[in-house]
N, C-alpha and C. Protein backbone atom coordinates (compact mmCIF):
# COMPACT_ATOMS: atom_id res chain seq x y z
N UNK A 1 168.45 129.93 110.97
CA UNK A 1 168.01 129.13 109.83
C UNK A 1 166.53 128.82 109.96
N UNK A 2 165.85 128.75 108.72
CA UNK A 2 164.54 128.41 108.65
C UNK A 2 164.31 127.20 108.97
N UNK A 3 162.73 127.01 109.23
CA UNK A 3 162.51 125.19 109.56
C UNK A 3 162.79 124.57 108.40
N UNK A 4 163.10 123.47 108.03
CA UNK A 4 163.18 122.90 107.03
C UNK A 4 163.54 120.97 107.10
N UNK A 5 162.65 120.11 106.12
CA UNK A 5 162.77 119.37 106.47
C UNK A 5 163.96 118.55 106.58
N UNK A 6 164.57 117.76 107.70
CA UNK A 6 166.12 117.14 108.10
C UNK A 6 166.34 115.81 107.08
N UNK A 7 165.08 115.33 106.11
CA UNK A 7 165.03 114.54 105.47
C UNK A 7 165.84 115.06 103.93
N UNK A 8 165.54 116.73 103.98
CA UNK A 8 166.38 117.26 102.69
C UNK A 8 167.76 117.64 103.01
N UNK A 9 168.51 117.81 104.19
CA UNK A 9 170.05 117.74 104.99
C UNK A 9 170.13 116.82 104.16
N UNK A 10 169.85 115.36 105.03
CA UNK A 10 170.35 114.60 104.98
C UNK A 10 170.77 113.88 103.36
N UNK A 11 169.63 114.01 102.45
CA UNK A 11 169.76 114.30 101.19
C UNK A 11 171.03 115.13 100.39
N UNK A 12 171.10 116.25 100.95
CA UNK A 12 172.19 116.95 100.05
C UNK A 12 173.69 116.84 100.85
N UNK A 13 173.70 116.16 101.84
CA UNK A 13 175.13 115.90 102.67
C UNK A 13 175.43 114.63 102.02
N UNK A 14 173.97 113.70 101.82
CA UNK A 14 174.91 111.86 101.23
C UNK A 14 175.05 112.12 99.43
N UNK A 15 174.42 113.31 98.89
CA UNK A 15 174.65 113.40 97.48
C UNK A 15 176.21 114.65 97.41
N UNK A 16 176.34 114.96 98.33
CA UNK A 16 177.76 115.90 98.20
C UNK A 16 178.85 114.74 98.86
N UNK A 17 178.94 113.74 99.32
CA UNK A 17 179.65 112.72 99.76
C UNK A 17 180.09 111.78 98.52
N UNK A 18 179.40 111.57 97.46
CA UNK A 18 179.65 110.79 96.10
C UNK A 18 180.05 112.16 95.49
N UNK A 19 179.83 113.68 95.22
CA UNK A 19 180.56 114.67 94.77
C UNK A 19 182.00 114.74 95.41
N UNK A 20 181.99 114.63 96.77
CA UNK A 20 183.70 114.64 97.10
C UNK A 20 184.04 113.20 96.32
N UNK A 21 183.78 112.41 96.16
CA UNK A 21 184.85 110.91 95.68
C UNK A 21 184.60 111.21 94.21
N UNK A 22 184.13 112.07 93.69
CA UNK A 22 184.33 111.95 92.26
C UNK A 22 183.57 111.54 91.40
N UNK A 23 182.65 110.83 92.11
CA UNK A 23 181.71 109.93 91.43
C UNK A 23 180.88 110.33 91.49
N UNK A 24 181.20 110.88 89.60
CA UNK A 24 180.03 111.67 88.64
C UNK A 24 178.71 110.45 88.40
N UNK A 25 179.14 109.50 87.75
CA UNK A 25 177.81 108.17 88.05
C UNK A 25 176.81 107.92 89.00
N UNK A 26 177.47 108.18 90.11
CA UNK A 26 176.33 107.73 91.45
C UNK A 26 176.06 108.70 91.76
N UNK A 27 175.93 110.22 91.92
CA UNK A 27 175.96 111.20 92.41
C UNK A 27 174.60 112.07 90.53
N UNK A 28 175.32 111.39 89.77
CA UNK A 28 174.04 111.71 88.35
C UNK A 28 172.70 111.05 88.50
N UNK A 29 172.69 109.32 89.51
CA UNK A 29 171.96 108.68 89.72
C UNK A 29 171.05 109.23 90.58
N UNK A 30 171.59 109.71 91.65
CA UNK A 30 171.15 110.05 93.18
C UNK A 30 170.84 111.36 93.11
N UNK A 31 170.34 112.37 92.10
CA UNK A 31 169.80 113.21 91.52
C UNK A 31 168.56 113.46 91.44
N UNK A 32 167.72 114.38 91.34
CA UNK A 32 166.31 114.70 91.08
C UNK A 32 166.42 114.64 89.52
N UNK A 33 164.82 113.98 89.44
CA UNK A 33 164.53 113.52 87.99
C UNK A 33 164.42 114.95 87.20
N UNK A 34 164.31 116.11 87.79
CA UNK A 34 164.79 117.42 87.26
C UNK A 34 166.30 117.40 86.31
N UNK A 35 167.23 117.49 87.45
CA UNK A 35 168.60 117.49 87.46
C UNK A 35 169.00 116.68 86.35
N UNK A 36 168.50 115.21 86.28
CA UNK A 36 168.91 114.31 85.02
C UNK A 36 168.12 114.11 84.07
N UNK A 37 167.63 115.35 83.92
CA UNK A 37 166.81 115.51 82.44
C UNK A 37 167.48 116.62 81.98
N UNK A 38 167.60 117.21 83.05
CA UNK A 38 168.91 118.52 82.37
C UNK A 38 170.08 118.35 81.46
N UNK A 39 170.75 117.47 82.14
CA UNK A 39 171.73 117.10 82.29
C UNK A 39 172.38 115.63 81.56
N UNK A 40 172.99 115.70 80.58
CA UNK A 40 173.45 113.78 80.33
C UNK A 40 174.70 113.08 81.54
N UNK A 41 174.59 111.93 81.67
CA UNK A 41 175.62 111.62 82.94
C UNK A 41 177.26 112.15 82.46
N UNK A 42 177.63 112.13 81.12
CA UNK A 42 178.97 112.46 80.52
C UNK A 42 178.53 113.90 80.80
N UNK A 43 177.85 114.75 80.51
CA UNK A 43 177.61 116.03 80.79
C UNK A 43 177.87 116.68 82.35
N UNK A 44 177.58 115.75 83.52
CA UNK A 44 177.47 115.92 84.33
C UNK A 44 179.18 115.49 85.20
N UNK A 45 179.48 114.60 84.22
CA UNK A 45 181.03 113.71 84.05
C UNK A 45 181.80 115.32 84.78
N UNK A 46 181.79 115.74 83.19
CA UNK A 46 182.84 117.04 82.83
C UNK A 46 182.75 118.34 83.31
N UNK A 47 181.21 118.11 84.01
CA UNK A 47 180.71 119.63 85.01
C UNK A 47 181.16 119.55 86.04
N UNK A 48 181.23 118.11 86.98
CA UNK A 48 181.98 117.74 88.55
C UNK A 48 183.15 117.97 88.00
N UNK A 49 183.96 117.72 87.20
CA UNK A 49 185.61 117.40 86.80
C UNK A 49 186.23 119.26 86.94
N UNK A 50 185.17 119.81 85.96
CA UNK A 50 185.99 121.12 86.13
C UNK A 50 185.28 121.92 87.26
N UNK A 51 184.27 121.09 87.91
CA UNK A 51 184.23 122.35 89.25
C UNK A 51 184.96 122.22 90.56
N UNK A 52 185.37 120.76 90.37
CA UNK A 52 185.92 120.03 91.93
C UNK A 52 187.41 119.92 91.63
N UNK A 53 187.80 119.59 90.90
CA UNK A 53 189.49 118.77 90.76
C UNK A 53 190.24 119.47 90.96
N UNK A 54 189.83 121.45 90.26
CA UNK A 54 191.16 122.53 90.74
C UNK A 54 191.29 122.68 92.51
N UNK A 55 190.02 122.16 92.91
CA UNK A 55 189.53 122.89 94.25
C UNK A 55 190.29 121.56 95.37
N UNK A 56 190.95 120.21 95.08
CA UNK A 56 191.44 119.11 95.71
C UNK A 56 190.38 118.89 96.47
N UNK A 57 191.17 117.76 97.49
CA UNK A 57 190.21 116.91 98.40
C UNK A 57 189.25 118.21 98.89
N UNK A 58 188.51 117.58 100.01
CA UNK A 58 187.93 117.85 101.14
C UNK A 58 188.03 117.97 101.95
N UNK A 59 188.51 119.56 103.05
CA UNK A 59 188.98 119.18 104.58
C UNK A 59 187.65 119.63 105.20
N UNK A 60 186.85 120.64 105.55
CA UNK A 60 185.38 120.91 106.38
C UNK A 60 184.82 121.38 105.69
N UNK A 61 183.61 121.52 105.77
CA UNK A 61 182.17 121.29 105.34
C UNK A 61 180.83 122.16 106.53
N UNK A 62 181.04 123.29 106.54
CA UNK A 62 179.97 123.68 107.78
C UNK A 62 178.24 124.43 107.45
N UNK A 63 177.34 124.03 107.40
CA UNK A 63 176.33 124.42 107.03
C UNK A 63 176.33 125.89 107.91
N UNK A 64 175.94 127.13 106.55
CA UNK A 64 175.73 128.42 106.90
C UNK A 64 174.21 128.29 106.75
N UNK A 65 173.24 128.32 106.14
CA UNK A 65 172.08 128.74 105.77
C UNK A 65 171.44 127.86 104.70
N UNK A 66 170.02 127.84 105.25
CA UNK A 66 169.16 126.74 104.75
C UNK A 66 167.61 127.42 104.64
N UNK A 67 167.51 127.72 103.07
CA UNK A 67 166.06 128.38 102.45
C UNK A 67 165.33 127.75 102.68
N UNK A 68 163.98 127.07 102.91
CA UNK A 68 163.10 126.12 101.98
C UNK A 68 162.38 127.54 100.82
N UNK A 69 162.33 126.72 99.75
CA UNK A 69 161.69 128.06 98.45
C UNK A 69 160.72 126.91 97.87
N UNK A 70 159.54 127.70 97.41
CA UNK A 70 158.47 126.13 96.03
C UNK A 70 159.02 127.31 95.30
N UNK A 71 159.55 128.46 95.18
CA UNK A 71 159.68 129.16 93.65
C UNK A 71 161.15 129.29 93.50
N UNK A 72 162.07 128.94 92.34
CA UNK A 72 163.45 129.00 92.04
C UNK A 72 163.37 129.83 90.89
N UNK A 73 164.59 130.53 90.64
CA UNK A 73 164.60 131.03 89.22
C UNK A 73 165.21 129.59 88.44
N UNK A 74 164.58 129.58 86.63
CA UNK A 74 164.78 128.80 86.05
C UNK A 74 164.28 127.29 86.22
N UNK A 75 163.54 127.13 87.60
CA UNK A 75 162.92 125.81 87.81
C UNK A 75 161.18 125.64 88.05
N UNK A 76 161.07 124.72 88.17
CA UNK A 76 159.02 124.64 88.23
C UNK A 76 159.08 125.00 89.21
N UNK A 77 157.78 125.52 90.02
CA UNK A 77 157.63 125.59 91.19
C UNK A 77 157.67 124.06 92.06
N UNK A 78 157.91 124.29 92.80
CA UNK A 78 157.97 123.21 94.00
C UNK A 78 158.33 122.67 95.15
N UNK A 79 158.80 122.08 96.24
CA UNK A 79 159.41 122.24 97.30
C UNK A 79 160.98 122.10 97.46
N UNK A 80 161.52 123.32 97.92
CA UNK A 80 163.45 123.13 97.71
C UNK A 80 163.93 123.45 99.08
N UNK A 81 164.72 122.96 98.82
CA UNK A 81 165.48 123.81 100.47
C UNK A 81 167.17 124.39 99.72
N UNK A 82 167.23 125.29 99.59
CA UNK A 82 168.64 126.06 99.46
C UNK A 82 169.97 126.11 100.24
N UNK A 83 170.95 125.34 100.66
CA UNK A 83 171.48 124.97 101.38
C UNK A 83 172.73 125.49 101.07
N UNK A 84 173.03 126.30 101.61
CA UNK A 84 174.73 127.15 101.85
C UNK A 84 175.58 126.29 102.63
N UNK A 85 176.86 126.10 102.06
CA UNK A 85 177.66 125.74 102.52
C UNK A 85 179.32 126.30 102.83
N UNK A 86 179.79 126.55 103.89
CA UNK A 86 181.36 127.45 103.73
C UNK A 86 182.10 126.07 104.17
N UNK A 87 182.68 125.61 102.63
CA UNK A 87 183.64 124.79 102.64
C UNK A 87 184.89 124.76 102.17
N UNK A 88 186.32 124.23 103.12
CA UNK A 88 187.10 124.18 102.97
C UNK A 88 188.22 123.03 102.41
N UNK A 89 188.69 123.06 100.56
CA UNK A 89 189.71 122.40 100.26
C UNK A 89 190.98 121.98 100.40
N UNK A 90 191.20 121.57 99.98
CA UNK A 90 192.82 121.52 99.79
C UNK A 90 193.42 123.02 99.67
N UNK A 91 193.30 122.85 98.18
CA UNK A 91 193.88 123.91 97.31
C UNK A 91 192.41 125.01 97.03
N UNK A 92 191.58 125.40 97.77
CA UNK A 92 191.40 126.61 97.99
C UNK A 92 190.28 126.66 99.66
N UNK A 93 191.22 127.37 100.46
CA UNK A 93 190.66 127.34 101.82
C UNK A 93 189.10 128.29 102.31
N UNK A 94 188.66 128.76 101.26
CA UNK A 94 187.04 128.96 101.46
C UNK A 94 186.50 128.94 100.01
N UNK A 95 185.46 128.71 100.45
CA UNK A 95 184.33 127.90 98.90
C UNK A 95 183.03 128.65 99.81
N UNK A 96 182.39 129.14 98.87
CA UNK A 96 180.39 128.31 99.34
C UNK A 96 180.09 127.87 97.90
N UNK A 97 179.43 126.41 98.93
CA UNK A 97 178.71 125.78 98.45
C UNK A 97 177.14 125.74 98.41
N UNK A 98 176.96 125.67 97.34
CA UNK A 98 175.07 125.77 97.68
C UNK A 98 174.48 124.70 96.57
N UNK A 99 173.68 123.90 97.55
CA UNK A 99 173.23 122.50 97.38
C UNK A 99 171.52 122.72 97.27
N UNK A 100 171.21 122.11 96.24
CA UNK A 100 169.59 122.69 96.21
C UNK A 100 168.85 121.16 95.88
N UNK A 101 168.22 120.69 97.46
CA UNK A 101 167.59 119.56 97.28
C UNK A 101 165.71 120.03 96.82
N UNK A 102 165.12 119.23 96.30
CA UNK A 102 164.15 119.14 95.68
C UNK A 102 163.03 118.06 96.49
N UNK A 103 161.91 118.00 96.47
CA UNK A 103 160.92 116.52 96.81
C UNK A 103 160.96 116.30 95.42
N UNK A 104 161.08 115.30 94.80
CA UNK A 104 160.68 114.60 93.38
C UNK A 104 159.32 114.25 93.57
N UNK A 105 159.63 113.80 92.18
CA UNK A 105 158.16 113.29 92.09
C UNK A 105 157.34 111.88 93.04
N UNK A 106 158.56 111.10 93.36
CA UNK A 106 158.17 109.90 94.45
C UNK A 106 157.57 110.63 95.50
N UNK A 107 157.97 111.92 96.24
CA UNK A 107 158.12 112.21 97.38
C UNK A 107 159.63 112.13 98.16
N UNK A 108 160.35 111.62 97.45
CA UNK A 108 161.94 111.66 98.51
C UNK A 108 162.75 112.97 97.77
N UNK A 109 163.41 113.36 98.75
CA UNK A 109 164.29 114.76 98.51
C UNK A 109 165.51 114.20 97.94
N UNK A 110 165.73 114.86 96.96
CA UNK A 110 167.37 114.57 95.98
C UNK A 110 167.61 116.16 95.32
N UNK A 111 169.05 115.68 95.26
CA UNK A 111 169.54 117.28 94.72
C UNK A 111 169.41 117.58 93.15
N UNK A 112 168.71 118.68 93.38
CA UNK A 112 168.39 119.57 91.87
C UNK A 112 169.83 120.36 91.64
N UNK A 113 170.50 120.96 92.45
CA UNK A 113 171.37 121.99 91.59
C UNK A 113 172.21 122.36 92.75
N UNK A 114 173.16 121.82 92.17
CA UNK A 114 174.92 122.52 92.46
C UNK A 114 175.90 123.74 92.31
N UNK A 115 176.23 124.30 92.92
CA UNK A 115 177.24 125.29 92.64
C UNK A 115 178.16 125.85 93.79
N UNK A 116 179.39 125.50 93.14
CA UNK A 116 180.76 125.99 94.56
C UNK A 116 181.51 127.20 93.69
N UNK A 117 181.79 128.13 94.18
CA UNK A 117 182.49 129.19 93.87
C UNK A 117 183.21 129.83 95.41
């Protein structure tokens, strides 16, 4: 894995922790000002609902691979770290996950973009 800063981990592990409980609200909050301009919180409601709920709880979670990129497709340039994840549900026993934290505009890292398949 590349260097990358442990301040953006730690970022996309406590914003995938309000994604396992469901909670589309705190997890829309705890977002890059990217992400919730994209996105309305009911929008974001019904995007966690149908990507997580077929997939049940949460049993492990193991970080495979970690980008840092400033260039994304579809996003501004800027600082990201790409974060792979091979995680295991309930009801389906391998997933990757890939968690894409951002620096905002404050300077603190929050997650830009989600996707488990």
């Amino acid at each position: 894995m590349s260097d990358f800063d442990p301040t953006a981990e730690r970022a996309a592990l406590e914003w995938l922790a309000l994604a396992d409980r469901g909670d589309a609200a705190a997890s829309w909050k705890a977002a890059a000002s990217l992400f919730r301009a994209a996105v309305t919180p009911e929008q974001w409601k019904h995007a966690l609902s149908l990507a997580r709920e077929p997939l049940g709880a949460l049993v492990s979670r193991h970080l495979d691979n970690a980008k840092p990129a400033t260039e994304l497709p579809g996003a501004p340039d800027g600082e990201y770290v790409v974060f792979q994840f091979t995680t295991s549900f309930e009801k389906k026993r391998t997933a990757t996950e890939t968690v894409t934290p951002m620096r905002d505009r404050d300077g603190e890292w929050r997650v830009s973009g989600y996707f488990v398949r």
